[in-house]
C-alpha atoms as a PDB file:
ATOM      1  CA  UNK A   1     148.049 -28.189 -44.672  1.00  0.00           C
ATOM      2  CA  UNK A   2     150.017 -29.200 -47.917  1.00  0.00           C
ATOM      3  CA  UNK A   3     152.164 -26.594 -49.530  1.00  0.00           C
ATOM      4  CA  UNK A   4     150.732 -25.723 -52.673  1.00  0.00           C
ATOM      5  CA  UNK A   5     149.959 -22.152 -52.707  1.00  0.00           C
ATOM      6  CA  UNK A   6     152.906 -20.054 -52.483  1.00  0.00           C
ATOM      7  CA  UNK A   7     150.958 -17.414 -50.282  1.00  0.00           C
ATOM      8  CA  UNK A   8     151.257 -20.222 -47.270  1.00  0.00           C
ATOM      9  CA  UNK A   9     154.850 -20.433 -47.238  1.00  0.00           C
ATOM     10  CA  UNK A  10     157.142 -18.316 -46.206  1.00  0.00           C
ATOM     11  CA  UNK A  11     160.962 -18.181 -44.712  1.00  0.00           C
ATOM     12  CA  UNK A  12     161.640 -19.280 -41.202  1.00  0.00           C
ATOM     13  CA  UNK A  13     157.897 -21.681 -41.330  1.00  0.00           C
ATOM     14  CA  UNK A  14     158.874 -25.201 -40.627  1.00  0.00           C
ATOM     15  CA  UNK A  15     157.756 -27.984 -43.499  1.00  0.00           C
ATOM     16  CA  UNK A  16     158.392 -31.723 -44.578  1.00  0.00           C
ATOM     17  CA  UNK A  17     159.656 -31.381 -47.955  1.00  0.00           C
ATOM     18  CA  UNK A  18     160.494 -34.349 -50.863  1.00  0.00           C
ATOM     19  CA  UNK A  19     163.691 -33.644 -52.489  1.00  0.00           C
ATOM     20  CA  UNK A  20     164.449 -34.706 -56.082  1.00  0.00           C
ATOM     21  CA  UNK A  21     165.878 -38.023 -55.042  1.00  0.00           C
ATOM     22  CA  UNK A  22     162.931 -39.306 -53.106  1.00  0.00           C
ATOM     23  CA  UNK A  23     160.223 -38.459 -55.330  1.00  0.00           C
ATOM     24  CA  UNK A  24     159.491 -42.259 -56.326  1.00  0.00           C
ATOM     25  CA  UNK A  25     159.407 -43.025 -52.563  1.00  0.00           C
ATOM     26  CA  UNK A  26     157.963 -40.422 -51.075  1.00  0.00           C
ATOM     27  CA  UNK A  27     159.935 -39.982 -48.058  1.00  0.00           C
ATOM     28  CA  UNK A  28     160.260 -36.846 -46.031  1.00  0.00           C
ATOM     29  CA  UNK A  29     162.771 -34.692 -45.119  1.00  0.00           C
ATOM     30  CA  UNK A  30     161.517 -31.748 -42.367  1.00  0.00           C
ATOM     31  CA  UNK A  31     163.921 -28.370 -42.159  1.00  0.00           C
ATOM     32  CA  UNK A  32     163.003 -24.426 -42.244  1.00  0.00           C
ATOM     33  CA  UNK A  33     162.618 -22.565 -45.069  1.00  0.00           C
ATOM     34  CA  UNK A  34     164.822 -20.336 -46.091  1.00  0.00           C
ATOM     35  CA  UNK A  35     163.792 -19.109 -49.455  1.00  0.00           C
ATOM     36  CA  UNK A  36     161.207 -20.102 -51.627  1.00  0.00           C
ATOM     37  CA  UNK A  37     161.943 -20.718 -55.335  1.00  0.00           C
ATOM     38  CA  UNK A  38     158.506 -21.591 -56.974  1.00  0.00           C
ATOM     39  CA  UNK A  39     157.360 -17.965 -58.474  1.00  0.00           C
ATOM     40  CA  UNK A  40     153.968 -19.052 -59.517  1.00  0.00           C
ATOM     41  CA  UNK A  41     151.028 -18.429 -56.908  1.00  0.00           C
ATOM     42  CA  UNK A  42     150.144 -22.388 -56.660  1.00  0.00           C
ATOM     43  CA  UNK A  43     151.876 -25.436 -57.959  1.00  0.00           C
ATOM     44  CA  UNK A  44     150.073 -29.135 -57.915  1.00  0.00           C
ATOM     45  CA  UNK A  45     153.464 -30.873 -56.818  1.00  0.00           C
ATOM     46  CA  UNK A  46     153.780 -28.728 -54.620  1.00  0.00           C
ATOM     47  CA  UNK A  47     156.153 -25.079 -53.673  1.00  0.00           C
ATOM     48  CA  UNK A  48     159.647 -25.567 -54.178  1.00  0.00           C
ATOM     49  CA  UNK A  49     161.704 -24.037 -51.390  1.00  0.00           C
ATOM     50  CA  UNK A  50     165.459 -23.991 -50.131  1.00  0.00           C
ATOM     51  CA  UNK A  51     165.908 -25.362 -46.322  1.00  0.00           C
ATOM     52  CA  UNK A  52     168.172 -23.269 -43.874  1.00  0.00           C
ATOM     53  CA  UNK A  53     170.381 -26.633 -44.326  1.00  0.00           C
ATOM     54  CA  UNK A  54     170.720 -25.975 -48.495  1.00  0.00           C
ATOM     55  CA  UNK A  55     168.378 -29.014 -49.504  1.00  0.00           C
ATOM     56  CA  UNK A  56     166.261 -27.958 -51.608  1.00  0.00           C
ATOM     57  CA  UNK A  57     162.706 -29.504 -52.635  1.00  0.00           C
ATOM     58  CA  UNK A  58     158.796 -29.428 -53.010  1.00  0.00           C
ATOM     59  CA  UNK A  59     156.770 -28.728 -49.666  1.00  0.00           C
ATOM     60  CA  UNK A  60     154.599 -31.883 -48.813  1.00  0.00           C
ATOM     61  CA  UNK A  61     152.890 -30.502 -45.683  1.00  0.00           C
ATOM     62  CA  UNK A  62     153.289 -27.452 -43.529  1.00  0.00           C
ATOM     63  CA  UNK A  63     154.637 -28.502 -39.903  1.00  0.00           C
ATOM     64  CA  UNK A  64     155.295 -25.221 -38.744  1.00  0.00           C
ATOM     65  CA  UNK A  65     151.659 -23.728 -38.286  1.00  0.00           C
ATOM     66  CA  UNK A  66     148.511 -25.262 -36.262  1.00  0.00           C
ATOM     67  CA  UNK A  67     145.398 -26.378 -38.406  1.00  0.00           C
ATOM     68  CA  UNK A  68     142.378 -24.772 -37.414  1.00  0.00           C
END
């Protein structure tokens, strides 16, 4: 599941985010959300959350739930 509606994401769910500085490479860092920080309802680039660790960035794809 990618992570662009807001109503998918929520804290504690566990998600592979891109932070600012990998944007041009795409690589992934996975954490827990904390909070999320993106107010609209959907965003194409995805919802931008804070991780439990303070790394903050757009969700790529939802880990933390199982895909029906």
């Amino acid at each position: 599941m990618n992570g662009q509606n807001r109503k998918d994401i929520y804290p504690g769910l566990e998600v592979d985010i891109i932070l600012k500085k990998d944007q041009r490479s795409g690589t992934l860092t996975r954490g827990i959300v904390k909070n999320l920080l993106t107010s609209a309802t959907y965003h194409s680039r995805g919802i931008k959350v804070r991780l439990e660790d303070g790394q903050i960035g757009r969700v790529a794809y939802i880990v933390g739930e199982e895909e029906d």
